[in-house]
C-alpha atoms as a PDB file:
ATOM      1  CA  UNK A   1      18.395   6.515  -5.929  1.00  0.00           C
ATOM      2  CA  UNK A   2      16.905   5.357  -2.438  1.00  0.00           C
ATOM      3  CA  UNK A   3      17.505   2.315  -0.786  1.00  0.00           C
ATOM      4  CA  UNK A   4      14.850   0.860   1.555  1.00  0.00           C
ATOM      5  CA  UNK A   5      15.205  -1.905   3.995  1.00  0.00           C
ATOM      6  CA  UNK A   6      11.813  -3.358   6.406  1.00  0.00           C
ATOM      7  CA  UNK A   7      12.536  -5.137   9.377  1.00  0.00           C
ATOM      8  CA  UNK A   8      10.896  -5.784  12.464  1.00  0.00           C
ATOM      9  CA  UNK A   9       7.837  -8.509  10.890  1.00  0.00           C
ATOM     10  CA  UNK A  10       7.367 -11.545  12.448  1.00  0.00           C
ATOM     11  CA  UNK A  11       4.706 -13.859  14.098  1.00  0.00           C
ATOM     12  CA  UNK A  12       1.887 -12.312  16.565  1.00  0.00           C
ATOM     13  CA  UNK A  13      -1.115 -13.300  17.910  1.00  0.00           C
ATOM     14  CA  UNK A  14      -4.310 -12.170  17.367  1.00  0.00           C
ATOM     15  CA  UNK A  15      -4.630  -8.807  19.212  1.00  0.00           C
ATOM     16  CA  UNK A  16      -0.700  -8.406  19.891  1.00  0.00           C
ATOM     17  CA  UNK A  17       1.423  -5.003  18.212  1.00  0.00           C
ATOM     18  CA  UNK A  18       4.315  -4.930  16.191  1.00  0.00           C
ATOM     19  CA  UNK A  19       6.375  -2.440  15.141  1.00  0.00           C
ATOM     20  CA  UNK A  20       7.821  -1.975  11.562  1.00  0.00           C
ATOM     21  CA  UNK A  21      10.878  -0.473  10.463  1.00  0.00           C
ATOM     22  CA  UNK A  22      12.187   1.529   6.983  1.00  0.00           C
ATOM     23  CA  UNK A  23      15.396   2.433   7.120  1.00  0.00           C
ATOM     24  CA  UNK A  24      16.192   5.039   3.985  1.00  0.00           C
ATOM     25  CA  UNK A  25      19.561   5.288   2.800  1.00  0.00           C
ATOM     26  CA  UNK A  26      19.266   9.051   2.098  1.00  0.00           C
ATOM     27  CA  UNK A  27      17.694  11.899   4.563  1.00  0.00           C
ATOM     28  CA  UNK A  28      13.835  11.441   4.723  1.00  0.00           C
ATOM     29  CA  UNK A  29      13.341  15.117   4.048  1.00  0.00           C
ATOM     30  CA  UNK A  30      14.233  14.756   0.301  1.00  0.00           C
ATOM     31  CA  UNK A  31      11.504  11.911   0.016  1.00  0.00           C
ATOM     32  CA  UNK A  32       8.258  13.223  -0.965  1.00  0.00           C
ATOM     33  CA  UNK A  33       5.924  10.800  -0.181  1.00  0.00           C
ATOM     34  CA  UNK A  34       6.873   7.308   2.268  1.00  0.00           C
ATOM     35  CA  UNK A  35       4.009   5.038   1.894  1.00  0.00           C
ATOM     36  CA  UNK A  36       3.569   1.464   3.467  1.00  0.00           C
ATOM     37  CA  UNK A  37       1.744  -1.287   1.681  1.00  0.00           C
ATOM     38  CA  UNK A  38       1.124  -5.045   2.524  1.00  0.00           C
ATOM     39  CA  UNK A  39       0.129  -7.832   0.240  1.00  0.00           C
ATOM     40  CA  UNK A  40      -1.758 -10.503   1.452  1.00  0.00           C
ATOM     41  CA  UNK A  41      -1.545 -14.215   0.070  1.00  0.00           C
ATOM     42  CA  UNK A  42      -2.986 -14.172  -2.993  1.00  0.00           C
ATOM     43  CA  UNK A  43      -4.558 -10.972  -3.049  1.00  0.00           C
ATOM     44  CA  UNK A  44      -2.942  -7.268  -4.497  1.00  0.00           C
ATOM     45  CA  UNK A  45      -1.153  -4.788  -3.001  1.00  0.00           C
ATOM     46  CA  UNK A  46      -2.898  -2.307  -0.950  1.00  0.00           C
ATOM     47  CA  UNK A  47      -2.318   1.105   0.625  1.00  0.00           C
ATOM     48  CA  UNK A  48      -2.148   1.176   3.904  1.00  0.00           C
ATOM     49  CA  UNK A  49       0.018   4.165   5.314  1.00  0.00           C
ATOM     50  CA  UNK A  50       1.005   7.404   3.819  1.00  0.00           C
ATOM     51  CA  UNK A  51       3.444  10.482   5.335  1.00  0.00           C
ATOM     52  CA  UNK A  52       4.275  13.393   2.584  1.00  0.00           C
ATOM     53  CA  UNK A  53       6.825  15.704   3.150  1.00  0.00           C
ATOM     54  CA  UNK A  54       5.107  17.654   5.102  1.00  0.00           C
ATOM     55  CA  UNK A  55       4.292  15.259   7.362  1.00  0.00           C
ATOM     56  CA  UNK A  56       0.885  14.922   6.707  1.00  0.00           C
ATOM     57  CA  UNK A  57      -0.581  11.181   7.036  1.00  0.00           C
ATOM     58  CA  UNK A  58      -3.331   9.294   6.051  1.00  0.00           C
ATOM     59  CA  UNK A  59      -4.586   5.644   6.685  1.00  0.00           C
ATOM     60  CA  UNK A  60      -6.539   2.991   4.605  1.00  0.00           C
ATOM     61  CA  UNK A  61      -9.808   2.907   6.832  1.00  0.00           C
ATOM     62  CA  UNK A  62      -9.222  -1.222   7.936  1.00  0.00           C
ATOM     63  CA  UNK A  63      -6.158   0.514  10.020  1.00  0.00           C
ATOM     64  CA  UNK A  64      -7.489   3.061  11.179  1.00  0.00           C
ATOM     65  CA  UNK A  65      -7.161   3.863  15.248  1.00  0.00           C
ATOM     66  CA  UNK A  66      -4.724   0.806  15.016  1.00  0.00           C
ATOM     67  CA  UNK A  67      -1.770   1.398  12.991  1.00  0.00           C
ATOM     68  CA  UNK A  68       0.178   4.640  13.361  1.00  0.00           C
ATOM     69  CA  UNK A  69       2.943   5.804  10.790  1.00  0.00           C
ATOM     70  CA  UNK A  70       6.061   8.121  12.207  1.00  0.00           C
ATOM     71  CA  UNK A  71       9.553   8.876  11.535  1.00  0.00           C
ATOM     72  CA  UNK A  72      12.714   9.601  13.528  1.00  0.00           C
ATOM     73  CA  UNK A  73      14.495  11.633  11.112  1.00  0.00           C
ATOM     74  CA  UNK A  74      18.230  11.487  12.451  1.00  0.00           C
ATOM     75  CA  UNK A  75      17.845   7.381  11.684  1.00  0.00           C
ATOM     76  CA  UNK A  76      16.249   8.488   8.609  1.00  0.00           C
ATOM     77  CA  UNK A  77      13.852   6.192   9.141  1.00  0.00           C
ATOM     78  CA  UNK A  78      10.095   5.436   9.430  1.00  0.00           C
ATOM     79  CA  UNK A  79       8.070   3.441  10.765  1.00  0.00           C
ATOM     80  CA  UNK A  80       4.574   1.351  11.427  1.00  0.00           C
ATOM     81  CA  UNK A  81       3.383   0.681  14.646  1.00  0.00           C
ATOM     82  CA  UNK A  82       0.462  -1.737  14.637  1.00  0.00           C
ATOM     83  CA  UNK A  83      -1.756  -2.427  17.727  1.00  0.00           C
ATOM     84  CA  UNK A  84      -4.626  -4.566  17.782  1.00  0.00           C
ATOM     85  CA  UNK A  85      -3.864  -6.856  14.675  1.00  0.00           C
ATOM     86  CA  UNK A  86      -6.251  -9.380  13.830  1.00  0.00           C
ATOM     87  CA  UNK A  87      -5.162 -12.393  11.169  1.00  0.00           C
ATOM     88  CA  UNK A  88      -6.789  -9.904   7.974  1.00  0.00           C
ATOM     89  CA  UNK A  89      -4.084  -7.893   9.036  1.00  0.00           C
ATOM     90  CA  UNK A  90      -1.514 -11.020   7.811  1.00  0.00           C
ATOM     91  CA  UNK A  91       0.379  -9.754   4.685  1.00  0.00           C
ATOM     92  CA  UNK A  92       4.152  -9.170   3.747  1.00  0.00           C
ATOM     93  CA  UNK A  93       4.882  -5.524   4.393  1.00  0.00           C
ATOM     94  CA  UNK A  94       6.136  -3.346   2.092  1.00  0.00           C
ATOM     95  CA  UNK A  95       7.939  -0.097   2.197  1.00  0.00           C
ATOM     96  CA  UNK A  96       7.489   2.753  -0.583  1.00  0.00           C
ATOM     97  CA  UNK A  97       9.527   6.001  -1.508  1.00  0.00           C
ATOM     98  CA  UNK A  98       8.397   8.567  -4.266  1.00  0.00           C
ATOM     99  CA  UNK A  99      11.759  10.981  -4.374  1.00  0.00           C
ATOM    100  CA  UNK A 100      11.233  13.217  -7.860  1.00  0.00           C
ATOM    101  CA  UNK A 101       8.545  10.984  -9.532  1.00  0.00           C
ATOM    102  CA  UNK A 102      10.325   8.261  -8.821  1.00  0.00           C
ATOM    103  CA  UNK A 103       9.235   5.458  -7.160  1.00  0.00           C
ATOM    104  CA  UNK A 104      11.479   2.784  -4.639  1.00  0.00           C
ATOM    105  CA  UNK A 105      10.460  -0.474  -2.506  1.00  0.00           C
ATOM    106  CA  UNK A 106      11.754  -2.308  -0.494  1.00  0.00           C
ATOM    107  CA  UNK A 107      12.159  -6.266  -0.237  1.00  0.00           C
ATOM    108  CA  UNK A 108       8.946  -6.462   2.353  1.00  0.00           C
ATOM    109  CA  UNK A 109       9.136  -8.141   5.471  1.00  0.00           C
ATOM    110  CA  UNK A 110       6.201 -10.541   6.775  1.00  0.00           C
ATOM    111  CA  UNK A 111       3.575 -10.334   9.430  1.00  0.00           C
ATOM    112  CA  UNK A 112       1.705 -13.245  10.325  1.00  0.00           C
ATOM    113  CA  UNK A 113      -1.451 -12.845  13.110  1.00  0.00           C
ATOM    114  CA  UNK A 114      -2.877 -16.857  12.855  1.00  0.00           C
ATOM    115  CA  UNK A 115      -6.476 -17.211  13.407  1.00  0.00           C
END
């Protein structure tokens, strides 16, 4: 089982950078795939960050050139650095683990960029 906690959320303003935290409870070279999704008000849950195992990423394109994904492995954690936000970018932030087919979250932490 893998435990995932966000942190680092919080108010910005329009054209500001955050950085988000996932702290794993277990090493994150046993996770196959760490993902980050947000959820806007009202709307579904979308993609928006992906690192495999192999340390390949990928990006939704509304993120891309803005957001970054990375990981300090001794912390075993990773994270989601976020430059340029705009208030489309407002959402509670999710972090995602797929260890053996199966699939963790964590509780989400908020970002808010008012208009």
């Amino acid at each position: 089982q893998v435990q995932l906690v966000e942190s680092g959320g919080g108010l910005v303003q329009a054209g500001g950078s955050l950085r988000l935290s996932c702290a794993a409870s277990t090493s994150i070279f046993d996770i196959d795939f760490i993902r980050w999704y947000r959820q806007p008000p009202g709307n579904e849950r979308e993609l928006v960050a992906a690192r495999t195992s192999m340390r390949s990423k990928a990006y939704a394109d509304s993120v891309k050139g803005r957001f970054t994904i990375s990981s300090d492995n001794a912390k075993n954690t990773v994270y989601l650095q976020m430059n340029s936000l705009n208030p489309e970018d407002s959402a509670v932030y999710y972090c995602n683990a797929i260890k053996r087919s199966y699939s963790y979250w964590g509780q989400g932490t908020q970002v808010t960029v008012p208009s």
